[in-house]
PDB file of N, CA and C in Angstrom:
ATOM      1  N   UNK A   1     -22.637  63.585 -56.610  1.00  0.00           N
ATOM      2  CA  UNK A   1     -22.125  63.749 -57.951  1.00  0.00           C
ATOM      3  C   UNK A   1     -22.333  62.471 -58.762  1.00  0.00           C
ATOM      4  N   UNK A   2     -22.037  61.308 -58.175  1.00  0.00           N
ATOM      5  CA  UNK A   2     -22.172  60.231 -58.784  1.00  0.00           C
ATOM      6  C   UNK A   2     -23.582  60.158 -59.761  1.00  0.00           C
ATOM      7  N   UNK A   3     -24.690  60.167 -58.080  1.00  0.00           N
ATOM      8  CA  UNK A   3     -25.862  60.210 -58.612  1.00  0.00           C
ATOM      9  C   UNK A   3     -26.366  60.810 -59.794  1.00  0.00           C
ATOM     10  N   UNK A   4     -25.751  62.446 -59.639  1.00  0.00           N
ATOM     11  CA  UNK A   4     -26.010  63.497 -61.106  1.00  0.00           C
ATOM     12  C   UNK A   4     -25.806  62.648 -62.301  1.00  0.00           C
ATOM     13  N   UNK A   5     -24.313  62.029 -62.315  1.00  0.00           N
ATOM     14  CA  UNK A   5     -23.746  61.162 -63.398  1.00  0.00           C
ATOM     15  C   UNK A   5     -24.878  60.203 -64.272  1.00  0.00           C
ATOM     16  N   UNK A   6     -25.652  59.523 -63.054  1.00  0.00           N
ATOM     17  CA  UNK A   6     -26.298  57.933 -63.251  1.00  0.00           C
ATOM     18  C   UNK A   6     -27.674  59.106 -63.988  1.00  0.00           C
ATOM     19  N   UNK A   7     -28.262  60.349 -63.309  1.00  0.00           N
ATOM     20  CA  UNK A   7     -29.383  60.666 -64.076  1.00  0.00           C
ATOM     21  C   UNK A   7     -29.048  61.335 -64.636  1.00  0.00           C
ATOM     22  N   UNK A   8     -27.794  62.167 -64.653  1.00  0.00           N
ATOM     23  CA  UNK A   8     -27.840  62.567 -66.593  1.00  0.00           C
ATOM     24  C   UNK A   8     -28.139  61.797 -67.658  1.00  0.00           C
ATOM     25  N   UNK A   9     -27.347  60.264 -67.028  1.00  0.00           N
ATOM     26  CA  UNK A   9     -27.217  59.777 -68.663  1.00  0.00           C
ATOM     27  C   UNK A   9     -28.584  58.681 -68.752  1.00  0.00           C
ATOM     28  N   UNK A  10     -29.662  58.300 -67.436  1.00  0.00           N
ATOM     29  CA  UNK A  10     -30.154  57.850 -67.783  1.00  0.00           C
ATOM     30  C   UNK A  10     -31.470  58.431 -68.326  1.00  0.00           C
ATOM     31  N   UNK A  11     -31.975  59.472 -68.008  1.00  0.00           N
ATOM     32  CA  UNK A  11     -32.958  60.496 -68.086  1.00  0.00           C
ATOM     33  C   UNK A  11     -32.304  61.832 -69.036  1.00  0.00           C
ATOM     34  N   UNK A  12     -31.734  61.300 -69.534  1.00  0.00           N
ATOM     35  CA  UNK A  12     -31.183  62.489 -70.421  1.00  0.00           C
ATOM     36  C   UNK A  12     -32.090  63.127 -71.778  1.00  0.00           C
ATOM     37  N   UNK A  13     -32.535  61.875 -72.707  1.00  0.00           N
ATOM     38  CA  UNK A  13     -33.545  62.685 -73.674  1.00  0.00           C
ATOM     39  C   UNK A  13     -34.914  62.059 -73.663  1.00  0.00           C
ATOM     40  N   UNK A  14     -34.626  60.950 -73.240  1.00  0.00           N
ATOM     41  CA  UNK A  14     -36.476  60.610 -73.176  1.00  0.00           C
ATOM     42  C   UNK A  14     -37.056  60.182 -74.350  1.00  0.00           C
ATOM     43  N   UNK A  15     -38.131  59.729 -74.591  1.00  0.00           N
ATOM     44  CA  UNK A  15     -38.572  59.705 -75.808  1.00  0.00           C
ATOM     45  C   UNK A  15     -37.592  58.605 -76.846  1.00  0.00           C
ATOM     46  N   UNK A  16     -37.430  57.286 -76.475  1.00  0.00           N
ATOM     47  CA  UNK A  16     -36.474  56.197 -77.221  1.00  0.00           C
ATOM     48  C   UNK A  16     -35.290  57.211 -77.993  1.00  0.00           C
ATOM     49  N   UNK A  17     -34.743  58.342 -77.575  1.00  0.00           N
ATOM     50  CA  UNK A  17     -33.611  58.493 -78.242  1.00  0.00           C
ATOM     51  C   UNK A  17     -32.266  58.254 -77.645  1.00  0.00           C
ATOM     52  N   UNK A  18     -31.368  58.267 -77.954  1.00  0.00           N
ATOM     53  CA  UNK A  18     -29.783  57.927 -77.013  1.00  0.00           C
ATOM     54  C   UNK A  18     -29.272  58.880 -76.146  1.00  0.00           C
ATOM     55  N   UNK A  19     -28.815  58.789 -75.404  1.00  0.00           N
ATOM     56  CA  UNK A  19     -28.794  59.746 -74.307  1.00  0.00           C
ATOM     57  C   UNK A  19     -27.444  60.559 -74.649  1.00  0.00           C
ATOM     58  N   UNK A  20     -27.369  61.621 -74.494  1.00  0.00           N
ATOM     59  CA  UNK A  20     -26.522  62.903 -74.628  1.00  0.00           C
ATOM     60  C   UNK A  20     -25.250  62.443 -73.890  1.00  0.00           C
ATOM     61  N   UNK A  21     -24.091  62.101 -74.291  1.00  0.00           N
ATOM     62  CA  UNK A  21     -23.035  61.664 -72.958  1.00  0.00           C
ATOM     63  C   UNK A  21     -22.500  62.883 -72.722  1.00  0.00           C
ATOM     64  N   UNK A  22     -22.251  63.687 -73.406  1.00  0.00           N
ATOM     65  CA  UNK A  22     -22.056  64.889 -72.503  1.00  0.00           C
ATOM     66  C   UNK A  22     -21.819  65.438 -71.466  1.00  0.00           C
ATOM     67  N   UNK A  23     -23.242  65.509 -70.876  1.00  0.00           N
ATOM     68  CA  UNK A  23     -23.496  65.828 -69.015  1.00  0.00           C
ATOM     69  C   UNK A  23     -22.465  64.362 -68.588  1.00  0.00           C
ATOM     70  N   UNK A  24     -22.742  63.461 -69.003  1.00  0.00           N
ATOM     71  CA  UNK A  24     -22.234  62.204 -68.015  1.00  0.00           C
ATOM     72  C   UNK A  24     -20.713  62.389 -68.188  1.00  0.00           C
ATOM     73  N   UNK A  25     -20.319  62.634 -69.244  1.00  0.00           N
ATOM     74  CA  UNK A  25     -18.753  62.352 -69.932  1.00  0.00           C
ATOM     75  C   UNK A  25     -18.276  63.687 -68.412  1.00  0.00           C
ATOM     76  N   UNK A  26     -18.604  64.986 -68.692  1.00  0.00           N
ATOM     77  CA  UNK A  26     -18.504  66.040 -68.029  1.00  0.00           C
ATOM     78  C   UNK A  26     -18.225  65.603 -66.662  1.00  0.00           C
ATOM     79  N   UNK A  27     -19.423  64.915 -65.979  1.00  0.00           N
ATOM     80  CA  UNK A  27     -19.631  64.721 -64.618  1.00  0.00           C
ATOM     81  C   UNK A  27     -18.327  63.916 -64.049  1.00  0.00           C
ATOM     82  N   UNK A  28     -18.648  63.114 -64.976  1.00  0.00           N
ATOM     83  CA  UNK A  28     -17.453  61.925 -64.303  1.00  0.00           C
ATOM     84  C   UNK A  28     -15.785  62.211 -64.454  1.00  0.00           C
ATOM     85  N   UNK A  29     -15.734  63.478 -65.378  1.00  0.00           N
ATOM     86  CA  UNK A  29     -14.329  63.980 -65.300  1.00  0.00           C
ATOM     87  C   UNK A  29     -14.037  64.796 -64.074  1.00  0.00           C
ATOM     88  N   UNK A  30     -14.899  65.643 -63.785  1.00  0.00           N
ATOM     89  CA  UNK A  30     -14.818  66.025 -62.744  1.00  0.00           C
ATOM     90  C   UNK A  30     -14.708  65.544 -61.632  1.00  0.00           C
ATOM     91  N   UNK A  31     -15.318  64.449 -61.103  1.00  0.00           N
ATOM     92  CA  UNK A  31     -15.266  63.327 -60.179  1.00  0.00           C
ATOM     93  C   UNK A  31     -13.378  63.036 -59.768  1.00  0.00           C
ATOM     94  N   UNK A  32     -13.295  62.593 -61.240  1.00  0.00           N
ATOM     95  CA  UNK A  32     -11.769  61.971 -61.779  1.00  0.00           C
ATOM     96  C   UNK A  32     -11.093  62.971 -60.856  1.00  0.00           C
ATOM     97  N   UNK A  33     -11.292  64.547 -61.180  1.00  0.00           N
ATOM     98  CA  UNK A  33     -10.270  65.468 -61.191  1.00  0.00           C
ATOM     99  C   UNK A  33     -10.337  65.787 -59.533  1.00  0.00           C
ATOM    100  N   UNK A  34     -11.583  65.879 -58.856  1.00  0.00           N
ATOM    101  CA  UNK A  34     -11.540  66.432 -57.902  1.00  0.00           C
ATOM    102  C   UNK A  34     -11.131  65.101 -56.821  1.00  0.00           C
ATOM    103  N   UNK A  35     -11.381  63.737 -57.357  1.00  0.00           N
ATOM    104  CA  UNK A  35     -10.423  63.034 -57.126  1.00  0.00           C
ATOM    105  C   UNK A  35      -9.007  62.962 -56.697  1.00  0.00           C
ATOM    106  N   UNK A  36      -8.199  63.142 -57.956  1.00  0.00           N
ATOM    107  CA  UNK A  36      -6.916  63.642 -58.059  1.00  0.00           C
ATOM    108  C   UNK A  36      -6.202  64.606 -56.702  1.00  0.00           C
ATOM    109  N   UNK A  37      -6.880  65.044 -56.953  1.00  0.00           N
ATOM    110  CA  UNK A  37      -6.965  67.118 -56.015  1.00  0.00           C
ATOM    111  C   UNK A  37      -6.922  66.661 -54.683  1.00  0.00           C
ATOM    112  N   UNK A  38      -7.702  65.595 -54.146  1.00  0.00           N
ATOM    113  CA  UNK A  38      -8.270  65.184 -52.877  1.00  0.00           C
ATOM    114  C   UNK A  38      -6.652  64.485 -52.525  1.00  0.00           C
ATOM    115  N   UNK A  39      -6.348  63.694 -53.404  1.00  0.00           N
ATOM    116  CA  UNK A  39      -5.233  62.761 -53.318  1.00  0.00           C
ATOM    117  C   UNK A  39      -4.525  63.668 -53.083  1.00  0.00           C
ATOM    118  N   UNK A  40      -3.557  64.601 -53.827  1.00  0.00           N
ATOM    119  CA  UNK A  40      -2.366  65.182 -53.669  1.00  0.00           C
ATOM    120  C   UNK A  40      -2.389  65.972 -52.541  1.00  0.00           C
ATOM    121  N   UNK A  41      -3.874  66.450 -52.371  1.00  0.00           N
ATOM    122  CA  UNK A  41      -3.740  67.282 -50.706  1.00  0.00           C
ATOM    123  C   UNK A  41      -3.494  66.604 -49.783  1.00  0.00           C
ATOM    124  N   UNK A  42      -4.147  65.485 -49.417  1.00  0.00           N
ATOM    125  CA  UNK A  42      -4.217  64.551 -48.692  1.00  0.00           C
ATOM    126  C   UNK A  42      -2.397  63.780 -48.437  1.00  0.00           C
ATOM    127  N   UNK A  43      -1.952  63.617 -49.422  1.00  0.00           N
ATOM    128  CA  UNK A  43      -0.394  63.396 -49.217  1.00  0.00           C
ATOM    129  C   UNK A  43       0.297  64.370 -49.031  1.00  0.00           C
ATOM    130  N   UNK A  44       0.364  65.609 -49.632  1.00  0.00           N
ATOM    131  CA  UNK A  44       1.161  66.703 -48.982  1.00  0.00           C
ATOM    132  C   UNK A  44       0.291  66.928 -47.372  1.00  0.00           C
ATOM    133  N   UNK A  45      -0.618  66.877 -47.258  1.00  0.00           N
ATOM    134  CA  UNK A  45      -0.525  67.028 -45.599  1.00  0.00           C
ATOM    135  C   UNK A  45      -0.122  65.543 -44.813  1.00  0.00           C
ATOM    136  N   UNK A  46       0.254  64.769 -45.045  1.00  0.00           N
ATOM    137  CA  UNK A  46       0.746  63.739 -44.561  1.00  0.00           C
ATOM    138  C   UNK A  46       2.462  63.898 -44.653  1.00  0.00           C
ATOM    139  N   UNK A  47       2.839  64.468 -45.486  1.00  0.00           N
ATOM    140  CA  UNK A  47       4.294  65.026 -45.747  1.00  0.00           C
ATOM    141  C   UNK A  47       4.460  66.152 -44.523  1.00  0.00           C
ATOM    142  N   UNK A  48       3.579  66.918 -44.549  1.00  0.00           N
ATOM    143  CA  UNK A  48       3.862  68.304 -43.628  1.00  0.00           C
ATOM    144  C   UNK A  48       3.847  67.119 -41.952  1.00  0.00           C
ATOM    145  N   UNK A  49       2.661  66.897 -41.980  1.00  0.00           N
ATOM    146  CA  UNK A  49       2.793  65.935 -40.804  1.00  0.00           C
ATOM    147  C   UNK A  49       4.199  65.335 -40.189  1.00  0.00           C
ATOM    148  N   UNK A  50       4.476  64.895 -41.201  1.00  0.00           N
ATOM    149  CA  UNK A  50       6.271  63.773 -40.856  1.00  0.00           C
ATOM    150  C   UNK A  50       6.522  64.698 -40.737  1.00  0.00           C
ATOM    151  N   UNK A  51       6.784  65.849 -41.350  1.00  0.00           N
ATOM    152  CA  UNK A  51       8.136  67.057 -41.628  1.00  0.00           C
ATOM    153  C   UNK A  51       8.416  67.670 -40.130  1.00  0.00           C
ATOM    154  N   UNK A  52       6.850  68.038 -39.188  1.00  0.00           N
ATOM    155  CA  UNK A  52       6.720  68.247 -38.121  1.00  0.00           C
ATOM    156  C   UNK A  52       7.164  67.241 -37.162  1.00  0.00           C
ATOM    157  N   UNK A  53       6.935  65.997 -36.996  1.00  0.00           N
ATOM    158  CA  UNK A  53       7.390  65.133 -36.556  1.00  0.00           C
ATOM    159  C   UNK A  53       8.371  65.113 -36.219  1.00  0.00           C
ATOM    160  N   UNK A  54       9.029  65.338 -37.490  1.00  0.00           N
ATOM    161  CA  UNK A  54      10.929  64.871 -37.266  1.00  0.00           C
ATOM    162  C   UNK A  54      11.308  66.032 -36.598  1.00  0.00           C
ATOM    163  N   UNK A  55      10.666  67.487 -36.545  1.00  0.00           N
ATOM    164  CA  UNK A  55      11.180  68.315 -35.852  1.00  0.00           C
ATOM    165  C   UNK A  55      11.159  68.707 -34.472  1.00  0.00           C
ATOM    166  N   UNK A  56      10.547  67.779 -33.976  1.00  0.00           N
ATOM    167  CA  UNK A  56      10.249  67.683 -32.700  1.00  0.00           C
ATOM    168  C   UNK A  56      10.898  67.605 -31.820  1.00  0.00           C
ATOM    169  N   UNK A  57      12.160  67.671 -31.658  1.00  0.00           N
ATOM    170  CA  UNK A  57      13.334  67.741 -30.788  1.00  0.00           C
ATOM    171  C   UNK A  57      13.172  66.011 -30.546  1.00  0.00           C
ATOM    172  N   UNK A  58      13.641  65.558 -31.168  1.00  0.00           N
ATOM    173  CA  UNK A  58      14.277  64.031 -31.317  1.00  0.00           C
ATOM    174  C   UNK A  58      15.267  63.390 -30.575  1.00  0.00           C
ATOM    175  N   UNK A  59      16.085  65.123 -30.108  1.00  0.00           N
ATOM    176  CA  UNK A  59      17.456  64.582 -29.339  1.00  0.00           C
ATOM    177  C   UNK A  59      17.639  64.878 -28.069  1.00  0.00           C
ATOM    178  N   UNK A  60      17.969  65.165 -27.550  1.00  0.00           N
ATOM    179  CA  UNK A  60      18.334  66.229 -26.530  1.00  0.00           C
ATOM    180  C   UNK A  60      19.665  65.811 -26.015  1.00  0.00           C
ATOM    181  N   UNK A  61      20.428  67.306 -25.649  1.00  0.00           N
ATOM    182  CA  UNK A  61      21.776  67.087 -24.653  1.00  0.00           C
ATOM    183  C   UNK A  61      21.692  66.680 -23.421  1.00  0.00           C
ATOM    184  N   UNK A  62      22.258  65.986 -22.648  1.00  0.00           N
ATOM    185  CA  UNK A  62      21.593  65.899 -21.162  1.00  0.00           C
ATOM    186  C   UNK A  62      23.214  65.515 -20.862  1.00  0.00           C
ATOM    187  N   UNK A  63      23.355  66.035 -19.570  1.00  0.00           N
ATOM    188  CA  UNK A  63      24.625  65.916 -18.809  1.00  0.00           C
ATOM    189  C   UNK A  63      24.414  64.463 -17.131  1.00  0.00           C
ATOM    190  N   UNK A  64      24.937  63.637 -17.861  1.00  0.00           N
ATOM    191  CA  UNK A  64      24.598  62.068 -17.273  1.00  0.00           C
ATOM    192  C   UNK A  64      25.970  61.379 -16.436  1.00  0.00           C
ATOM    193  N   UNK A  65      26.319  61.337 -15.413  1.00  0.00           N
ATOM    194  CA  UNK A  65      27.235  60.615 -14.480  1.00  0.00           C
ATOM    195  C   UNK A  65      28.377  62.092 -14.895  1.00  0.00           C
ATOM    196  N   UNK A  66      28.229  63.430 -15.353  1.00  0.00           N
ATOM    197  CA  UNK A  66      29.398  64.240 -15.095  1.00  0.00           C
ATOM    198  C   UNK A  66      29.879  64.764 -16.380  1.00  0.00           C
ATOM    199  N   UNK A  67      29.053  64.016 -17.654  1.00  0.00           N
ATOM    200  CA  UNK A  67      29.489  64.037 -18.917  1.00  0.00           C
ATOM    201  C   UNK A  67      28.156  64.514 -19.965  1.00  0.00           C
ATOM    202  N   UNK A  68      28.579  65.232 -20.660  1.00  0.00           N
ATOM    203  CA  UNK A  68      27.141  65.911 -21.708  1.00  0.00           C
ATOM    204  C   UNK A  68      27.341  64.983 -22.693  1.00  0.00           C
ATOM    205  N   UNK A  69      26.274  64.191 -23.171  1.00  0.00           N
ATOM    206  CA  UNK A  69      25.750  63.254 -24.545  1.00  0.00           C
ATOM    207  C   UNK A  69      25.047  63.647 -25.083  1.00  0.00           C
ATOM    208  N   UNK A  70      24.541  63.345 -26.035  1.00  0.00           N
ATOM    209  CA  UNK A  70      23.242  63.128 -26.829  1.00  0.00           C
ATOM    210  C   UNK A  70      22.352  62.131 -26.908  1.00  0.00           C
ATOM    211  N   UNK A  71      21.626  62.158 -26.451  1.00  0.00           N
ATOM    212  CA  UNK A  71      20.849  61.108 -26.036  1.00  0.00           C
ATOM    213  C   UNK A  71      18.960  61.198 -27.147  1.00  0.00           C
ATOM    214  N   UNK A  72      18.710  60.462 -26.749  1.00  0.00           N
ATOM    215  CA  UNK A  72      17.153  60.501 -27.731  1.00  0.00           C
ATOM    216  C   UNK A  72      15.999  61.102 -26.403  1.00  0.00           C
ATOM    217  N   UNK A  73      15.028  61.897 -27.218  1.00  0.00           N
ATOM    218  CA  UNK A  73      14.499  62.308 -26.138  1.00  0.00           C
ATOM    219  C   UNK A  73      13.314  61.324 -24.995  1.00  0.00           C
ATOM    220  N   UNK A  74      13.292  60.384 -26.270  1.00  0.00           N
ATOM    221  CA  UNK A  74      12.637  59.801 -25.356  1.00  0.00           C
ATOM    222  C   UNK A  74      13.365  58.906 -24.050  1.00  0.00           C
ATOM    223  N   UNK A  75      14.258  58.427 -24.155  1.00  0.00           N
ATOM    224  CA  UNK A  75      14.631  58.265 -23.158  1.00  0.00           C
ATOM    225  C   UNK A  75      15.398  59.047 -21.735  1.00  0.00           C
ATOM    226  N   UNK A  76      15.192  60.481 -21.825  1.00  0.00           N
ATOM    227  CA  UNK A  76      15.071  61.090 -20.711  1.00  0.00           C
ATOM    228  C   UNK A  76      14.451  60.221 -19.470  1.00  0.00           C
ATOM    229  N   UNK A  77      15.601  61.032 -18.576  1.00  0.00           N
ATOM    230  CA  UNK A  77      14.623  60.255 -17.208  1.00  0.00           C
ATOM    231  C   UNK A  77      14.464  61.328 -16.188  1.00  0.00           C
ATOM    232  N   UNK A  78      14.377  61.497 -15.552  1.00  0.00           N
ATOM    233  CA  UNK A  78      13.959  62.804 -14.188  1.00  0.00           C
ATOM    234  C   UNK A  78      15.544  62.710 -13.679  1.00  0.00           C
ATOM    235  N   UNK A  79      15.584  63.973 -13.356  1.00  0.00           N
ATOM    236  CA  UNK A  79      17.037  63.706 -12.899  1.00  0.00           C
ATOM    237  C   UNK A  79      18.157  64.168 -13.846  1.00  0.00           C
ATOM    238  N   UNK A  80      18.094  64.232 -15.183  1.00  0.00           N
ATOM    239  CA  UNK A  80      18.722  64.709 -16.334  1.00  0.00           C
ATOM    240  C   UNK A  80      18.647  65.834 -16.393  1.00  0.00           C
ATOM    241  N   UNK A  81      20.084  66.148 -16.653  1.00  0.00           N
ATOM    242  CA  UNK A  81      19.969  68.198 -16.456  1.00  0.00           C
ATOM    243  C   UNK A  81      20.255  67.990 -18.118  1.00  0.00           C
ATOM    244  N   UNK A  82      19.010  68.848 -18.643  1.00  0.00           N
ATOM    245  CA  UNK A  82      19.127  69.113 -20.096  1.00  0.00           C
ATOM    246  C   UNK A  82      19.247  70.491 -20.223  1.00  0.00           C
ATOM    247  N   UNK A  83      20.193  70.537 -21.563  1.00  0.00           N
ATOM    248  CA  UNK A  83      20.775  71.584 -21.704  1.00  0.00           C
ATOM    249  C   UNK A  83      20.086  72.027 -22.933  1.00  0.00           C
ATOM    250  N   UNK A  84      19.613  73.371 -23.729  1.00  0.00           N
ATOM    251  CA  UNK A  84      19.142  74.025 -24.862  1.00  0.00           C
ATOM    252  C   UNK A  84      19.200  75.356 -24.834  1.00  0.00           C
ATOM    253  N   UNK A  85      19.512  75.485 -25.711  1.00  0.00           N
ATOM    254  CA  UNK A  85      19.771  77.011 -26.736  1.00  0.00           C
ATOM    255  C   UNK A  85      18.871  78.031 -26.922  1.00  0.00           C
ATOM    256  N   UNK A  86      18.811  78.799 -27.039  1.00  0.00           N
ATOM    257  CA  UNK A  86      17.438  79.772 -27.986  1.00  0.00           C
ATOM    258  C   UNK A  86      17.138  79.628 -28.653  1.00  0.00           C
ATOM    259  N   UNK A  87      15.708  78.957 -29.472  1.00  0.00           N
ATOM    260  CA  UNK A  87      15.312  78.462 -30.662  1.00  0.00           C
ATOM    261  C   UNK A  87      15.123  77.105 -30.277  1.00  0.00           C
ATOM    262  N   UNK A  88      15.320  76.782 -29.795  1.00  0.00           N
ATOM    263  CA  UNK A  88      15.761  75.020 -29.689  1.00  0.00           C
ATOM    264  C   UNK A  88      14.232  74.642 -28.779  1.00  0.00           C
ATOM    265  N   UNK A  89      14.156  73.415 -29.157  1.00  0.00           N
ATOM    266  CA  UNK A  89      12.585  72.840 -28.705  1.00  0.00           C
ATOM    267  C   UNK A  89      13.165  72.143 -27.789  1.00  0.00           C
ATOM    268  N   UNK A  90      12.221  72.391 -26.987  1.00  0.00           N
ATOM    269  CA  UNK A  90      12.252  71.797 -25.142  1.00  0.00           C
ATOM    270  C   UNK A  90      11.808  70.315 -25.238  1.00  0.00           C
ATOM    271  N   UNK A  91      12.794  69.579 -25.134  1.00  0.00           N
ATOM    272  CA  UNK A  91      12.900  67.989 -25.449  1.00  0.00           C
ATOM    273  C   UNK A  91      11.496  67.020 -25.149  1.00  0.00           C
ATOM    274  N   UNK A  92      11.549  67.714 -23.557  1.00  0.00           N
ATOM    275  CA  UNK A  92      10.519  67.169 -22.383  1.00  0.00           C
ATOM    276  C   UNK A  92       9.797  68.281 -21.409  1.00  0.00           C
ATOM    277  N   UNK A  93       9.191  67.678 -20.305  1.00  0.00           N
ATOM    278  CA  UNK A  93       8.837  68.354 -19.104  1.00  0.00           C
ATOM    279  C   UNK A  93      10.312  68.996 -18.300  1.00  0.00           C
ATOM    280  N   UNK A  94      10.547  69.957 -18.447  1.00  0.00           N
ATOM    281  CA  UNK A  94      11.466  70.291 -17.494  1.00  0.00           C
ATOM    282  C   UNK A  94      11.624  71.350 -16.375  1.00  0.00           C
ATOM    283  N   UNK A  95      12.265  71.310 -15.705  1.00  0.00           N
ATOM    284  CA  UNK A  95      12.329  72.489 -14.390  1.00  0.00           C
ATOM    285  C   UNK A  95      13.716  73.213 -14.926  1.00  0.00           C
ATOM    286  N   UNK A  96      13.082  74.397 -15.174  1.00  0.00           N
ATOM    287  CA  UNK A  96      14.514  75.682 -15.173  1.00  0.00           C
ATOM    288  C   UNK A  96      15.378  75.708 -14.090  1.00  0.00           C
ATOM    289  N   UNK A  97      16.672  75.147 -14.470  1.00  0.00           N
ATOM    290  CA  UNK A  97      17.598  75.658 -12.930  1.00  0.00           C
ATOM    291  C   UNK A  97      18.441  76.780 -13.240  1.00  0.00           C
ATOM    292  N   UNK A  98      18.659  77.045 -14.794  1.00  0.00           N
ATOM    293  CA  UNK A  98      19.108  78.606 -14.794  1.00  0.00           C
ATOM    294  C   UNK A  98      19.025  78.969 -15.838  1.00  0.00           C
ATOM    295  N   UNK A  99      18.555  80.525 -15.672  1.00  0.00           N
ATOM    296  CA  UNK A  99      18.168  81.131 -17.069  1.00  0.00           C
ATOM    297  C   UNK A  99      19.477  82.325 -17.095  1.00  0.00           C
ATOM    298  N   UNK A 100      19.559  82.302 -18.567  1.00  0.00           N
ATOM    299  CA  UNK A 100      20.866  83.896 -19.130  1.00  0.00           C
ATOM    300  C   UNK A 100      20.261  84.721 -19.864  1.00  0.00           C
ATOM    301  N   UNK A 101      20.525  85.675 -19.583  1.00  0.00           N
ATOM    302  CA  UNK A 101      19.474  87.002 -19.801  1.00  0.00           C
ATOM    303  C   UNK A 101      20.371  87.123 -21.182  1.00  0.00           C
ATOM    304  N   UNK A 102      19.772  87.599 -22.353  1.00  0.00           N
ATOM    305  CA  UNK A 102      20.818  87.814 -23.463  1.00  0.00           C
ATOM    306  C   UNK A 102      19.846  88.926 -24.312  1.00  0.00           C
ATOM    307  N   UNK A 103      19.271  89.462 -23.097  1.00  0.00           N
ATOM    308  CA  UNK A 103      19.322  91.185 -23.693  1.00  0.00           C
ATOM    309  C   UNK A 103      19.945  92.198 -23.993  1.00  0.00           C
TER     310      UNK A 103
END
């Protein structure tokens, strides 16, 4: 596009007359705009990104020396009986020790 820009306006009428800005004025708005366009997509998917992020199960319950906390998921350790709901994102790697049928 650029390029289009540079030979519209330099090859535009030929013949010692002034060149038409037109095509160039045209070109380079478009540039501007699809510019723009590139930007705001480009940050709303960087928004969706975080948004996913944070939903990532951040926390988890885990029942530790006899007592249920909240703890961060990353610091799970093997050995932590974690507890979750239906709907609820599976913190870590875990082994099922019991499932409730809620058919």
């Amino acid at each position: 596009m650029e390029g289009a820009a540079i030979v519209s306006i330099a090859f535009a009428n030929g013949g010692g007359e002034p060149p038409d800005w037109q095509d160039f004025v045209g070109i380079v708005l478009l540039l501007i705009i699809n510019s723009v366009i590139g930007f705001v997509e480009e940050r709303n998917a960087g928004n969706a990104v975080k948004a996913l992020m944070e939903s990532l199960a951040p926390k988890a319950r885990v029942k530790r020396d006899g007592v249920w906390k909240e703890v961060e998921s990353a610091e799970l350790v093997p050995g932590d009986l974690v507890a979750f709901k239906h709907g609820d994102v599976c913190p870590a790697d875990c082994r099922l020790v019991e499932s409730v049928d809620v058919s």
